[in-house]
Protein backbone atom coordinates (compact mmCIF):
# COMPACT_ATOMS: atom_id res chain seq x y z
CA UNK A 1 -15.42 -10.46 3.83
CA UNK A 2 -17.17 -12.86 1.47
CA UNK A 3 -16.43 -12.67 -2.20
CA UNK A 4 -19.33 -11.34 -4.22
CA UNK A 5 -20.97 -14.07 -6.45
CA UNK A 6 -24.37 -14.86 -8.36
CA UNK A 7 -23.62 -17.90 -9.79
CA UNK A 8 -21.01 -18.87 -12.49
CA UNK A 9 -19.71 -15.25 -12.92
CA UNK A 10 -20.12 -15.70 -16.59
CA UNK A 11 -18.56 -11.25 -17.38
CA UNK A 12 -15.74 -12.02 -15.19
CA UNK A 13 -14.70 -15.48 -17.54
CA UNK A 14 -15.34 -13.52 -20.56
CA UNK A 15 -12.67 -10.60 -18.55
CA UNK A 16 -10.21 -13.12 -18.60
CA UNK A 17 -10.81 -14.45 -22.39
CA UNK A 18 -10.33 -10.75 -24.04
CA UNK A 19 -7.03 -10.35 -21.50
CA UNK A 20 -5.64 -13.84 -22.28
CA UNK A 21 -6.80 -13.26 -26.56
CA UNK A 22 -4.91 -10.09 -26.13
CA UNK A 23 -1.99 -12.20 -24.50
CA UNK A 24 -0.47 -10.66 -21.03
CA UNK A 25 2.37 -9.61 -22.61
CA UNK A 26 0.91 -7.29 -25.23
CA UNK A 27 -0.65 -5.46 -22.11
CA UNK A 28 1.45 -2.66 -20.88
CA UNK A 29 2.31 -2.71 -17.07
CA UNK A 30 -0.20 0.21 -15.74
CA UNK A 31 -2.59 -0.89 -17.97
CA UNK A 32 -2.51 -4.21 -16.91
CA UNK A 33 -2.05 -3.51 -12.77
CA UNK A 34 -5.49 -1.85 -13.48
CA UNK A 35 -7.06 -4.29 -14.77
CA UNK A 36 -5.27 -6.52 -11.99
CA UNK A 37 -6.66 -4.18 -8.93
CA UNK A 38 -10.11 -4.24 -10.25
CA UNK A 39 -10.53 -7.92 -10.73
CA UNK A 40 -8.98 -8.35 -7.32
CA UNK A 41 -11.48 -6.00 -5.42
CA UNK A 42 -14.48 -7.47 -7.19
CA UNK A 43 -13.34 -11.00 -5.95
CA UNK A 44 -12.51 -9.07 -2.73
CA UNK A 45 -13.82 -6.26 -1.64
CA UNK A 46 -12.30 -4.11 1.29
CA UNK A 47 -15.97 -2.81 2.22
CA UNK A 48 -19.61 -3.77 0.80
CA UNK A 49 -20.88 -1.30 -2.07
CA UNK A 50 -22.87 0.61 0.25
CA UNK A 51 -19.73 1.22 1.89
CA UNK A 52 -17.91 2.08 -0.76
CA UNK A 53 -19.78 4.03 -3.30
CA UNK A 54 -19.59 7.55 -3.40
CA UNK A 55 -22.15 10.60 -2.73
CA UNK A 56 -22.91 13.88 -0.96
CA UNK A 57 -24.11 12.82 1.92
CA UNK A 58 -21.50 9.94 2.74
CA UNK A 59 -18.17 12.46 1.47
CA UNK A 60 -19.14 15.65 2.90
CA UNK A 61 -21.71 15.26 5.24
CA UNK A 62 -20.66 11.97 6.97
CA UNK A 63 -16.59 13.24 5.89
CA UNK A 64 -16.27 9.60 4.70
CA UNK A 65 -13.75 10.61 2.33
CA UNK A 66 -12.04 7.19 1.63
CA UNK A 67 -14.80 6.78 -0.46
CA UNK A 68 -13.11 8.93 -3.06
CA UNK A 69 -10.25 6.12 -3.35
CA UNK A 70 -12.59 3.35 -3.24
CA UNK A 71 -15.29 3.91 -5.20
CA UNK A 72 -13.92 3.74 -8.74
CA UNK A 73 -12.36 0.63 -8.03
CA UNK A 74 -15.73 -1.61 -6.83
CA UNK A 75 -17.90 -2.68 -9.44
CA UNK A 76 -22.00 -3.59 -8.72
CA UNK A 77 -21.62 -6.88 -10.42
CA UNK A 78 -19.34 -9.00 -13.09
CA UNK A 79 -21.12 -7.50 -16.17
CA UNK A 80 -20.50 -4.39 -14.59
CA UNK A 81 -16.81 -5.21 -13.73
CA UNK A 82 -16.17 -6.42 -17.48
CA UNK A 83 -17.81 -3.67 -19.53
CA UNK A 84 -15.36 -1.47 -17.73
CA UNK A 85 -12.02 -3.38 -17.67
CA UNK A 86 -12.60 -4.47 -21.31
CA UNK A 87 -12.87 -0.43 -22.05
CA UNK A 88 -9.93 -0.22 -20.09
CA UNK A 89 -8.05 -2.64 -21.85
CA UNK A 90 -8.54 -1.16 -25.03
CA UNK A 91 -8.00 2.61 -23.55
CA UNK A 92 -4.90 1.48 -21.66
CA UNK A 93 -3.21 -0.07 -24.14
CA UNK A 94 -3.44 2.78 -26.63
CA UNK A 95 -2.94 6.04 -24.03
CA UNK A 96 -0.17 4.33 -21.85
CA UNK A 97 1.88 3.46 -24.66
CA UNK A 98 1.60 6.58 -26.53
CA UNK A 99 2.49 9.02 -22.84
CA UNK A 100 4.61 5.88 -21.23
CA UNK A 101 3.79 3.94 -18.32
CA UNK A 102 4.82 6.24 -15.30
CA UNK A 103 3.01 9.36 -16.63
CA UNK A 104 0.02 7.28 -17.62
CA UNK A 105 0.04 5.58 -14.17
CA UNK A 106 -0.21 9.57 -12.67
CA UNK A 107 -2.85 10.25 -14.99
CA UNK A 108 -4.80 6.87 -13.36
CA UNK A 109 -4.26 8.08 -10.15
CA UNK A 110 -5.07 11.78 -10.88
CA UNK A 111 -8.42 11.05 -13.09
CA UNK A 112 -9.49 8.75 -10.19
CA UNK A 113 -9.61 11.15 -7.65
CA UNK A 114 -10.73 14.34 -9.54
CA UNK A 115 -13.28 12.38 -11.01
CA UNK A 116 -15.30 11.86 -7.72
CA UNK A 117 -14.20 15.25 -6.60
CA UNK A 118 -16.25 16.75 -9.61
CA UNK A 119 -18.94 14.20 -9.04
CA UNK A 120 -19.83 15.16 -5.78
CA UNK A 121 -19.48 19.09 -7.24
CA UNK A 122 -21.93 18.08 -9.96
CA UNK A 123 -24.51 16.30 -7.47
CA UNK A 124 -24.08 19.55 -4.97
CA UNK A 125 -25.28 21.96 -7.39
CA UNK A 126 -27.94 19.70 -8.77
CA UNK A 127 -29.22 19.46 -5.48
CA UNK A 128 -29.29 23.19 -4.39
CA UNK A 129 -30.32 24.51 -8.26
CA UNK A 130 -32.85 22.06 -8.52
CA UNK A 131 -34.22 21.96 -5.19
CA UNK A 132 -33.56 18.12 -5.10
CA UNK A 133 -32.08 16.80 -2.13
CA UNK A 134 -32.38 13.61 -3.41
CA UNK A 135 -28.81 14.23 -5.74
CA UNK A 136 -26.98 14.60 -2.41
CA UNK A 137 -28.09 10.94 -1.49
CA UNK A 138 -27.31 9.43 -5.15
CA UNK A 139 -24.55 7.38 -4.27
CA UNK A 140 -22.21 6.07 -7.68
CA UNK A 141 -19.66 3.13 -7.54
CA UNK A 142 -17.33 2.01 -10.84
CA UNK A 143 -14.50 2.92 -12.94
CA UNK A 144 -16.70 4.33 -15.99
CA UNK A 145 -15.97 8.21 -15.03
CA UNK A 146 -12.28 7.38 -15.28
CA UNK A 147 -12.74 5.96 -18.79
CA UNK A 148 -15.07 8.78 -19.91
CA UNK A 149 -11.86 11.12 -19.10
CA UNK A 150 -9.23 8.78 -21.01
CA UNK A 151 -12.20 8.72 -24.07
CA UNK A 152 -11.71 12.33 -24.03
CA UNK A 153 -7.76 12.08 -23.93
CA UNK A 154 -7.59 9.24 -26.23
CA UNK A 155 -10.06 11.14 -28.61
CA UNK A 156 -8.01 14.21 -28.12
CA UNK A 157 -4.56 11.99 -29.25
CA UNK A 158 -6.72 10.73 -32.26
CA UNK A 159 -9.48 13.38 -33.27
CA UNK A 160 -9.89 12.23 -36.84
CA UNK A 161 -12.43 9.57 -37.67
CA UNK A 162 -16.07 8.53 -36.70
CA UNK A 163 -17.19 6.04 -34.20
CA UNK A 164 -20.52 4.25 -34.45
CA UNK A 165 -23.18 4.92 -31.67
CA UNK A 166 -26.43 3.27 -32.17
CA UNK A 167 -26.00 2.92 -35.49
CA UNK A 168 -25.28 6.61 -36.29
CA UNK A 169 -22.02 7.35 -37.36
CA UNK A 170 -20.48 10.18 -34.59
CA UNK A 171 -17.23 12.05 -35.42
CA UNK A 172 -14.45 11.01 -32.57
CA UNK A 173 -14.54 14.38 -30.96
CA UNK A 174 -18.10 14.70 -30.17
CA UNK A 175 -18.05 11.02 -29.47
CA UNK A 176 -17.84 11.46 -25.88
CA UNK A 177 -21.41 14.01 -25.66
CA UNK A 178 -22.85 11.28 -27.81
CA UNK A 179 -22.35 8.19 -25.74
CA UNK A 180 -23.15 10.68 -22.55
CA UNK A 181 -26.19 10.83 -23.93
CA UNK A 182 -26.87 7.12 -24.83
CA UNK A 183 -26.15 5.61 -21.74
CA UNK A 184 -28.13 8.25 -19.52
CA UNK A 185 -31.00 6.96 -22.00
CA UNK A 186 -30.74 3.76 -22.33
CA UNK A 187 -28.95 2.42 -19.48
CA UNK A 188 -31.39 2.55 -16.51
CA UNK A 189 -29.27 3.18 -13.19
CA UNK A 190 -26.33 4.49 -14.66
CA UNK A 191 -25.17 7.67 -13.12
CA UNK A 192 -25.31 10.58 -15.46
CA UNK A 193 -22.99 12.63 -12.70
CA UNK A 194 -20.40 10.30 -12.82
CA UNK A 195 -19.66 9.76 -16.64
CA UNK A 196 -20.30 13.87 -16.90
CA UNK A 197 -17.49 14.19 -14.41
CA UNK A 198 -15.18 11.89 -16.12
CA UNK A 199 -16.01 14.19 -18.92
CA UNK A 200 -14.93 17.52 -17.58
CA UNK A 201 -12.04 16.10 -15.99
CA UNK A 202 -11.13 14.88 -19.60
CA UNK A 203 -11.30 18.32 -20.54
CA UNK A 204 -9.62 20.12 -17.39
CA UNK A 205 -6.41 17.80 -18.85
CA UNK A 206 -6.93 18.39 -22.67
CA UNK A 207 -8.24 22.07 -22.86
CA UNK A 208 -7.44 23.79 -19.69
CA UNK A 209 -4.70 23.93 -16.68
CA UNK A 210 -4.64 19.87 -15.34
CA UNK A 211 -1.41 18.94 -17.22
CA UNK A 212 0.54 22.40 -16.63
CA UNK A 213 -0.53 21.64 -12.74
CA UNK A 214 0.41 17.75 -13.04
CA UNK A 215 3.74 18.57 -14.54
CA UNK A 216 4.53 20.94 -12.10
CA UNK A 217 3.70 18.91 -9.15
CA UNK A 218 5.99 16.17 -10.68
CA UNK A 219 8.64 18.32 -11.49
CA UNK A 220 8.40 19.51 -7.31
CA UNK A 221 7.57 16.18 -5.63
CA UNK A 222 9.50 13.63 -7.90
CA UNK A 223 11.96 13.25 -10.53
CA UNK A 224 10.90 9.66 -11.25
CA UNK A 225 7.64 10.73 -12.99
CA UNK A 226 8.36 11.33 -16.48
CA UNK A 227 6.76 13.92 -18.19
CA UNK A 228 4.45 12.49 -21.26
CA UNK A 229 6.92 11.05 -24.31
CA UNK A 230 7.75 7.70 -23.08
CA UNK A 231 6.71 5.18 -26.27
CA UNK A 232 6.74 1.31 -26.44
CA UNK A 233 7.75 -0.08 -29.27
CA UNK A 234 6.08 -3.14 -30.61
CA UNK A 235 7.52 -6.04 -32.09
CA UNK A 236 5.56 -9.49 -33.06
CA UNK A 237 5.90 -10.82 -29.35
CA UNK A 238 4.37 -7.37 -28.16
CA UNK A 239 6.59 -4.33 -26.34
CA UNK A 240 10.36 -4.77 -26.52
CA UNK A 241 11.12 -1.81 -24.40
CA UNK A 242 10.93 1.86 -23.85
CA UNK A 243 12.51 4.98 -24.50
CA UNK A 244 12.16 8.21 -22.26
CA UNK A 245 11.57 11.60 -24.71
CA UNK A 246 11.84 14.48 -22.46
CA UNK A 247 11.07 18.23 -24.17
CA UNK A 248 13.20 21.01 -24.57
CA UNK A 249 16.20 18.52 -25.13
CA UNK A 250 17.18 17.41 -21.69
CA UNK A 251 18.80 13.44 -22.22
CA UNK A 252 17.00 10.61 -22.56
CA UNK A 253 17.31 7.19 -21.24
CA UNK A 254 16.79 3.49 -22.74
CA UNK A 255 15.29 0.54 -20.62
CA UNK A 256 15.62 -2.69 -23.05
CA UNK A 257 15.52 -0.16 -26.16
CA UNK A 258 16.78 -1.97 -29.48
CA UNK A 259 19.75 -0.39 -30.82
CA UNK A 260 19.08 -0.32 -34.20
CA UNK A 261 15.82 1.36 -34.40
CA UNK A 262 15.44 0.45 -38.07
CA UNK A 263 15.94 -3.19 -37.82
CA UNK A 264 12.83 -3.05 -36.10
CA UNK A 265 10.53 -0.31 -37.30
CA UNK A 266 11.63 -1.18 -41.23
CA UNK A 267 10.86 2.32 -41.72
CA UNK A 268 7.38 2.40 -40.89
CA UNK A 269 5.93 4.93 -37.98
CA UNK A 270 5.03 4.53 -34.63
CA UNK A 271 1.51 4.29 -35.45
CA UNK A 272 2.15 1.72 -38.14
CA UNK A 273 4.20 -0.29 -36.01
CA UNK A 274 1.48 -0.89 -33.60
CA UNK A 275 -0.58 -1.74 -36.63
CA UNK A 276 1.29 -4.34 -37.66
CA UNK A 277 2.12 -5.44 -34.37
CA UNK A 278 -1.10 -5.86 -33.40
CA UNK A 279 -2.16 -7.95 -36.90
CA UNK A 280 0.66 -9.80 -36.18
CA UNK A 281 0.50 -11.24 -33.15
CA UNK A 282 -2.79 -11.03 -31.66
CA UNK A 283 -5.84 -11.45 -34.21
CA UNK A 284 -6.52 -10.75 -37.98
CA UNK A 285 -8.35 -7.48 -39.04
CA UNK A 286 -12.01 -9.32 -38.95
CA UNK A 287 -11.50 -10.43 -35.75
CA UNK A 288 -10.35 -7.10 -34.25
CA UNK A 289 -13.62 -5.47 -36.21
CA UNK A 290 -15.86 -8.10 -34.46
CA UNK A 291 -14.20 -7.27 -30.94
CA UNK A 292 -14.27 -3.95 -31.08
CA UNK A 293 -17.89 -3.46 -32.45
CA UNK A 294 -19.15 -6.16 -29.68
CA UNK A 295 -17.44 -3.70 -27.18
CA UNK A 296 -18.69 -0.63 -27.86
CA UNK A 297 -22.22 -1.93 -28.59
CA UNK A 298 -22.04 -3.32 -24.80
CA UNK A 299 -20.80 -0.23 -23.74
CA UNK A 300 -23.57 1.63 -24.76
CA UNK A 301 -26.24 -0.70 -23.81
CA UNK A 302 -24.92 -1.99 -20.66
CA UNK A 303 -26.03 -4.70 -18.25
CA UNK A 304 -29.31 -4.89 -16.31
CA UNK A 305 -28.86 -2.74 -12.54
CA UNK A 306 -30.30 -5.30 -9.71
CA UNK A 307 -32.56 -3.58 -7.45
CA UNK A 308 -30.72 -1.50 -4.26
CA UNK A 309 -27.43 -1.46 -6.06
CA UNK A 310 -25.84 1.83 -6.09
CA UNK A 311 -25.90 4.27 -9.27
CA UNK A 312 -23.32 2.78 -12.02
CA UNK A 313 -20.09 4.77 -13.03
């Protein structure tokens, strides 16, 4: 299959400058396999977009349902491919070292699939309620429903705070509704379906019964799938190592854990830690400022959609 190009693909070098100013090694494993598959599948894709993008018609009525694993991982174009994987980068870094790399890699997996599972929900009962058969055609490609569920986990982790959305200050937990919003306005051909999918799927794991169900079906299928309380701690040269917490006090187990916690905490908390870390070894506070506004202000107002491309997750 031929690799998908326009050019110099100028989103995909700028990919590879945040990963590399980040440095490979301050990327946790999941985190960075993500990033890894989805740069992969852009450069070569297992089926064109048409064939992999997801919608009523293709899933249900055609019962193409591979398009359910490949969908989240194609991307229309580079801008579209970096926009995501730099959200991912910063999403991924935070979540999976906070619930540790094998329960964050099941949460990946799980958030993928529900995510087009509620999409194609969503676009079904559009369709009959609004007497629009045209939402059973709509056919959505891209990771961005995935990330709209780890916004709501990651906003769920940290719920204190404001985030800046077109230059109104939002509080983190509504921060979600707000950029739902923002996009569907003023992002021509993204798919409204898709990011309100990632949304509720957010919420199934956060508010209602997706994490009883997920720990139960790793506690029944696998003993290798820890439940969430693995942390990475940080030193200057990024994570050290891991330690498995498990709840209601069964033992733990160290992978490349310091011994002497203090020597290398100096008292401060986990949160403060990765602080530090961070200031330490990867950029000064301006810098990460700069970044982080630059991404979010992309994310909001993302690239152009070329004509016949599918709807954008």
């Amino acid at each position: 299959m031929q690799r998908r190009s326009r050019g110099i693909n100028t989103g995909l070098i700028l990919l590879f400058s945040q990963i590399f100013r980040v440095g490979i090694n301050n990327i946790p494993p999941v985190t960075l396999a993500t990033l890894a598959l989805n740069i992969w599948l852009f450069l070569n894709p297992l089926k064109p977009l048409y064939n992999s993008c997801i919608s009523v018609e293709r899933c249900y009525q055609q019962k193409d349902w591979q398009r359910l694993l490949l969908s989240p991982v194609h991307h229309a174009d580079d801008w579209h491919l970096y926009f995501n994987m730099v959200s991912m980068l910063w999403k991924g870094v935070n979540l999976e070292r906070r619930l540790g790399s094998k329960w964050f890699a099941y949460i990946i997996a799980t958030f993928s699939l529900l995510t087009g599972v509620v999409y194609l929900l969503l676009q079904f009962v559009f369709a009959e309620f609004m007497n629009e058969p045209d939402y059973r055609r709509n056919c959505a490609v891209g990771f961005s429903g995935v990330l709209f569920a780890l916004k709501v986990l990651n906003n769920h982790y940290c719920p204190g705070g404001f985030v800046n959305i077109l230059g109104f200050p939002v509080p983190n937990r509504f921060a979600c509704w707000a950029e739902l919003v923002a996009i569907h306005f003023f992002t021509p051909g993204s798919s409204f379906s898709g990011h309100l999918a990632g949304i509720l799927v957010g919420l199934m794991y956060t508010q209602g019964p997706l994490k009883k169900m997920m720990e139960t079906c790793a506690g029944m299928f696998s003993s290798n799938i820890d439940y969430p309380g693995q942390q990475y701690y940080f030193n200057s040269s990024g994570y050290s190592g891991y330690q498995d917490h498990y709840p209601y006090s069964r033992p733990g187990s160290y992978e490349q854990a310091p011994r002497n916690y203090d020597v290398y905490t100096a008292g401060l908390s986990e949160e403060e830690q990765l602080d530090r870390a961070l200031r330490a070894s990867l950029w000064d506070r301006d810098e990460l400022k700069r970044i982080w506004e630059f991404t979010l202000q992309n994310d909001l107002h993302r690239n152009f959609q070329a004509p016949g491309y599918p709807f954008l997750f």
